[in-house]
C-alpha atoms as a PDB file:
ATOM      1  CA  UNK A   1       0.366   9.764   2.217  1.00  0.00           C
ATOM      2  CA  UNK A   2      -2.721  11.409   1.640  1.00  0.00           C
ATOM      3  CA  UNK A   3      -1.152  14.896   2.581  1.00  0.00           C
ATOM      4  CA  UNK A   4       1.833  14.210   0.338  1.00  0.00           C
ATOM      5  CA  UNK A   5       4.021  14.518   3.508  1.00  0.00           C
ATOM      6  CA  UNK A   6       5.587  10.690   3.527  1.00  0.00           C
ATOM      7  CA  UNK A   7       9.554  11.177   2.568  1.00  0.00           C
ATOM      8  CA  UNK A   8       9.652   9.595  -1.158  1.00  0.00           C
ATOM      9  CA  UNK A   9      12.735   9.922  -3.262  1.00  0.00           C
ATOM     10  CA  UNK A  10      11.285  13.524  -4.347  1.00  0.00           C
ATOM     11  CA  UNK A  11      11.745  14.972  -0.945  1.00  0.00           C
ATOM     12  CA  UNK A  12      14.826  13.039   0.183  1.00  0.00           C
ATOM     13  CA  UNK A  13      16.715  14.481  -2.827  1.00  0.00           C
ATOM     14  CA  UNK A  14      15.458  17.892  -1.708  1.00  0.00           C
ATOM     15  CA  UNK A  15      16.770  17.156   1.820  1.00  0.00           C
ATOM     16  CA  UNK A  16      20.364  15.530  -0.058  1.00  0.00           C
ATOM     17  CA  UNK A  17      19.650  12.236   1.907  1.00  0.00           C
ATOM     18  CA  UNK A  18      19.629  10.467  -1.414  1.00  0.00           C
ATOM     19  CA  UNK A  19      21.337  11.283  -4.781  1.00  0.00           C
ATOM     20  CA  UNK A  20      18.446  10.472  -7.205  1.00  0.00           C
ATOM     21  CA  UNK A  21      15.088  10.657  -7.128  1.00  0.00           C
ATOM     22  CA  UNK A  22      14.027   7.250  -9.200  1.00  0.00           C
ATOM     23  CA  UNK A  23      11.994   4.746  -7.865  1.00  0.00           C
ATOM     24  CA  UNK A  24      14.069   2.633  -5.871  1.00  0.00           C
ATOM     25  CA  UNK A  25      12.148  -0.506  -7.602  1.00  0.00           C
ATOM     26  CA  UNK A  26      14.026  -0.063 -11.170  1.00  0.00           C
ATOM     27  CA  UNK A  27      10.326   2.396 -12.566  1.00  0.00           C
ATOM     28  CA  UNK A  28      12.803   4.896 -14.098  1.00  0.00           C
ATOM     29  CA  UNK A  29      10.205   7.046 -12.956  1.00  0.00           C
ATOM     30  CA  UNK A  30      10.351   9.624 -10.407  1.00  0.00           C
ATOM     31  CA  UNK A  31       9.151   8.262  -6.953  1.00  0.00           C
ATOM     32  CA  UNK A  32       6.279  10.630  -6.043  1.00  0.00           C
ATOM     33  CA  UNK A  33       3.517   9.908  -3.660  1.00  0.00           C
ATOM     34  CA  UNK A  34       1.631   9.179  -6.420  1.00  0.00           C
ATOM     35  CA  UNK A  35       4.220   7.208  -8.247  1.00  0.00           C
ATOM     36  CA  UNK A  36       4.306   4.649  -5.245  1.00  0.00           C
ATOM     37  CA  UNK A  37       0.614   4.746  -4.387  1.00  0.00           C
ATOM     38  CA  UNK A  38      -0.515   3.707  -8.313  1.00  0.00           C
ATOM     39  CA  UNK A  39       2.615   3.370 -10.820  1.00  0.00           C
ATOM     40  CA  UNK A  40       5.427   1.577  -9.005  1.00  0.00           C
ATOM     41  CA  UNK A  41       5.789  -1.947  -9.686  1.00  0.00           C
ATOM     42  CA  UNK A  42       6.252  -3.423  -6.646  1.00  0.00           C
ATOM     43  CA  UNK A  43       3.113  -1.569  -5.318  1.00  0.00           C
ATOM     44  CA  UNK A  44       1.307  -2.412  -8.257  1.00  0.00           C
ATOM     45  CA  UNK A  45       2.813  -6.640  -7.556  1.00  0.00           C
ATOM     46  CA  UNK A  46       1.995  -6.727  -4.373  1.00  0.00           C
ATOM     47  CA  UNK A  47      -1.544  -4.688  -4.214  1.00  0.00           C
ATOM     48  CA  UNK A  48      -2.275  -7.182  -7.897  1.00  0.00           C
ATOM     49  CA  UNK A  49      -1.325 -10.582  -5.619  1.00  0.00           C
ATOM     50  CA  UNK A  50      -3.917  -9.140  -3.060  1.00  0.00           C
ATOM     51  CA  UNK A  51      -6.627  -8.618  -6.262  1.00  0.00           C
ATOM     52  CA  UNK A  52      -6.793  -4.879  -5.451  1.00  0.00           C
ATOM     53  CA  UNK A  53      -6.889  -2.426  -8.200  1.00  0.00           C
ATOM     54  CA  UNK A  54      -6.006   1.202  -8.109  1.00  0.00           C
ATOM     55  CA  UNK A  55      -6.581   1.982 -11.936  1.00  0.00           C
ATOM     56  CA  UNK A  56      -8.685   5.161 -12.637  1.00  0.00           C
ATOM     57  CA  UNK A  57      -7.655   7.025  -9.649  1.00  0.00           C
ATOM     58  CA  UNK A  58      -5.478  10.702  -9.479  1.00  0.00           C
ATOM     59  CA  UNK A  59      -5.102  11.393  -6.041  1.00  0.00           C
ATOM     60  CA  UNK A  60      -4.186   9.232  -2.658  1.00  0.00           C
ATOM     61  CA  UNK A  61      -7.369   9.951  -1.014  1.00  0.00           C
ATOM     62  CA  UNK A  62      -9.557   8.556  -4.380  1.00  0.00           C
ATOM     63  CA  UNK A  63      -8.601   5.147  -3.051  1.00  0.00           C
ATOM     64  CA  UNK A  64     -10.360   6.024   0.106  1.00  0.00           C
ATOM     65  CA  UNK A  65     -13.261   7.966  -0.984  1.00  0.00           C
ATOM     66  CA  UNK A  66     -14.298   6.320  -4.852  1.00  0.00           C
ATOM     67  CA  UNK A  67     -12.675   2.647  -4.280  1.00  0.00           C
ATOM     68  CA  UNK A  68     -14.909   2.653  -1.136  1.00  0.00           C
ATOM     69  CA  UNK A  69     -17.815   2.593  -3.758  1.00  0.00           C
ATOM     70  CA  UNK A  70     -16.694   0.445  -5.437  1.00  0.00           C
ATOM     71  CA  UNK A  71     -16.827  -2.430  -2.793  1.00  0.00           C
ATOM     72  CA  UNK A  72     -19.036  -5.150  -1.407  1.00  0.00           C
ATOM     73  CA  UNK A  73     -20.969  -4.183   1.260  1.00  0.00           C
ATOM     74  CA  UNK A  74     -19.373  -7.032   3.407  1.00  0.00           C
ATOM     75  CA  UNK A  75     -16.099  -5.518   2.723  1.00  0.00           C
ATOM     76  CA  UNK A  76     -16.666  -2.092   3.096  1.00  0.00           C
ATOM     77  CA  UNK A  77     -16.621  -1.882   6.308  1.00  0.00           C
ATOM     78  CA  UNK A  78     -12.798  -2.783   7.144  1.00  0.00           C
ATOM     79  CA  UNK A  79     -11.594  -0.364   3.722  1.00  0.00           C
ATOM     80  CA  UNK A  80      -9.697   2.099   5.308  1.00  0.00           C
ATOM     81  CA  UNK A  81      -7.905  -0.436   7.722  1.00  0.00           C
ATOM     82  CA  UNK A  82      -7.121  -2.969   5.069  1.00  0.00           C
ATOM     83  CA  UNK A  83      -5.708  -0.100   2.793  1.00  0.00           C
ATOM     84  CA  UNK A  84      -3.789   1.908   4.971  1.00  0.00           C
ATOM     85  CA  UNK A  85      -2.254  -1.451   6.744  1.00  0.00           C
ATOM     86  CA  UNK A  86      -1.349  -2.867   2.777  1.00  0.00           C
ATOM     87  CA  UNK A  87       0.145   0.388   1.975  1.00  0.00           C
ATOM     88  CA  UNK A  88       2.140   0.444   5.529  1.00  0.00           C
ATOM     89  CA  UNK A  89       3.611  -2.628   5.157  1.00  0.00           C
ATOM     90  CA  UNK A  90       4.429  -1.733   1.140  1.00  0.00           C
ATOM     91  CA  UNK A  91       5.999   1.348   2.604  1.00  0.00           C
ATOM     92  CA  UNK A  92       8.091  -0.756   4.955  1.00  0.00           C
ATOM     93  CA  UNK A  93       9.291  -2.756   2.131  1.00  0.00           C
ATOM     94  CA  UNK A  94      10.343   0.315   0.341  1.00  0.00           C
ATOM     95  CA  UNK A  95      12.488   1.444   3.413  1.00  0.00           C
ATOM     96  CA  UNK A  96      13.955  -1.735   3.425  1.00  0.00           C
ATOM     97  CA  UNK A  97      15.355  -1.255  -0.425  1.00  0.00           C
ATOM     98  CA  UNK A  98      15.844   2.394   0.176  1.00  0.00           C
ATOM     99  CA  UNK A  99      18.234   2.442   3.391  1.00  0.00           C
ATOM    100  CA  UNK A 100      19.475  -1.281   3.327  1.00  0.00           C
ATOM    101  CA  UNK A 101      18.878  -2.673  -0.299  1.00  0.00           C
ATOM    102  CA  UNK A 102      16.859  -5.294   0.860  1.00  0.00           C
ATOM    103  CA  UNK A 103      13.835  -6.085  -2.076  1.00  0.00           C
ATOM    104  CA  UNK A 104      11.783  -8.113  -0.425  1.00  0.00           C
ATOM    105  CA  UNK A 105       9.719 -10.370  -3.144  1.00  0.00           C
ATOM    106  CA  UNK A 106       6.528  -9.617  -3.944  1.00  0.00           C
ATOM    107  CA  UNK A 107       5.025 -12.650  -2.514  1.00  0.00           C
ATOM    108  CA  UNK A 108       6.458 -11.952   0.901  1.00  0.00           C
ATOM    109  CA  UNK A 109       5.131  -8.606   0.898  1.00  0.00           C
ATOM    110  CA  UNK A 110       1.579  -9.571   0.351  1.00  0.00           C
ATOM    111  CA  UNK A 111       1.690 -12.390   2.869  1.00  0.00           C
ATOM    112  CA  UNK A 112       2.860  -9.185   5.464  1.00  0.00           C
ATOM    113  CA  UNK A 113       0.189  -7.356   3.970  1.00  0.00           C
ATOM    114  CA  UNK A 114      -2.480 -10.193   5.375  1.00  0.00           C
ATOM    115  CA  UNK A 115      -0.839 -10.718   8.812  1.00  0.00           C
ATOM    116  CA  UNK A 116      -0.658  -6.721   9.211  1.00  0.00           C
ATOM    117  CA  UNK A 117      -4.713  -6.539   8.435  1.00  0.00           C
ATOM    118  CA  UNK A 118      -5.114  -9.352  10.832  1.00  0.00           C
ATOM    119  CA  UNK A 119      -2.984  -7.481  13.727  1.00  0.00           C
ATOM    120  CA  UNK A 120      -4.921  -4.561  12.867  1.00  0.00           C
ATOM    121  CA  UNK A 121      -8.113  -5.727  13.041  1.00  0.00           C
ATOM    122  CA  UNK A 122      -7.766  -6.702  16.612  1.00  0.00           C
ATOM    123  CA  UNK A 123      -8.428  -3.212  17.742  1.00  0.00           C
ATOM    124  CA  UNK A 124     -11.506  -2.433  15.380  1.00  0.00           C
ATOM    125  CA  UNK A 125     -14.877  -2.806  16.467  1.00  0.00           C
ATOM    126  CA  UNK A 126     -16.607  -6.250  15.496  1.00  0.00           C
ATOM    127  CA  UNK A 127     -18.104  -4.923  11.880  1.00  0.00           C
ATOM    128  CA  UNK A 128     -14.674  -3.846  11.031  1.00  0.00           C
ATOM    129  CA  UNK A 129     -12.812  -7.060  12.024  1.00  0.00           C
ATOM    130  CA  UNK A 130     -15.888  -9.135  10.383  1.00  0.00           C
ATOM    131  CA  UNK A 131     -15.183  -7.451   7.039  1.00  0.00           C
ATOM    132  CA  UNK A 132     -11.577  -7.469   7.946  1.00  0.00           C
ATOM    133  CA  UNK A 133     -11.918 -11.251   8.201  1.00  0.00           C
ATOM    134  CA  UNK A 134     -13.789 -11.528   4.643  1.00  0.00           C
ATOM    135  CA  UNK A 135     -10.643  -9.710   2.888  1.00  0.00           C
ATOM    136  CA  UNK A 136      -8.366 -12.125   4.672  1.00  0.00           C
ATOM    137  CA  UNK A 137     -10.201 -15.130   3.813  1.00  0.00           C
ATOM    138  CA  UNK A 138     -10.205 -13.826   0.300  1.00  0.00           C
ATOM    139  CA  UNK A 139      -6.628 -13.807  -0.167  1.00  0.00           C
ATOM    140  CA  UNK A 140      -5.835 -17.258   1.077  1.00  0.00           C
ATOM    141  CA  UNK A 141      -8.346 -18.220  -1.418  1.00  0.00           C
END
């Protein structure tokens, strides 16, 4: 994502695996990495259910390098593991309307987004999964 190298409408049309190059999600806009990182609406839904806001930021990596400033010490720790696994599982949900035209709601989406941080956070080291833990916690709040 960061690299610009994940296969968004833009570069399937290039390849002719896809006749358009809109947002799959109704935008009208064309799907660009940074379209679906901060301007789609079913990122924006989903990443808004989770209280996480990407407003202010250009590139994919700001939301690793300047949101990490932004955050709690407490939560700081697990950032790049809670982000990349919410914008996996968004991504996943994208596929889904892309090749099948499955939308998955919203709601669902975010509660994949929690159980994917939890899976994830088995294999970080105990700061990590502590922190990972707090942004959990938070959502089921």
């Amino acid at each position: 994502m960061i690299k610009g190298r994940i296969k968004v409408r833009v570069v399937l049309l290039k390849q002719n695996i896809v006749n358009n190059d809109l947002c799959p999600f109704g935008c009208q806009d064309k799907e660009t990495v940074q379209h679906f990182v901060f301007h789609c609406r079913h990122s924006k839904l989903i990443l808004d259910k989770l209280g996480i806001q990407m407003n202010g930021y250009v590139e994919p990596e700001d939301i690793y390098i300047e949101a990490n400033k932004r955050l709690l010490e407490n939560k700081r720790q697990a950032w790049p593991l809670v982000i990349t696994a919410i914008y996996w599982t968004i991504w996943l949900s994208r596929n889904k309307k892309v090749f099948d035209d499955i939308e998955t709601p919203a709601e669902v989406v975010a509660k994949q987004c929690v159980y994917m941080v939890k899976l994830w956070s088995h294999r970080a080291n105990k700061k990590e999964k502590e922190a990972a833990l707090i942004w959990t916690s938070d959502w089921h709040s």
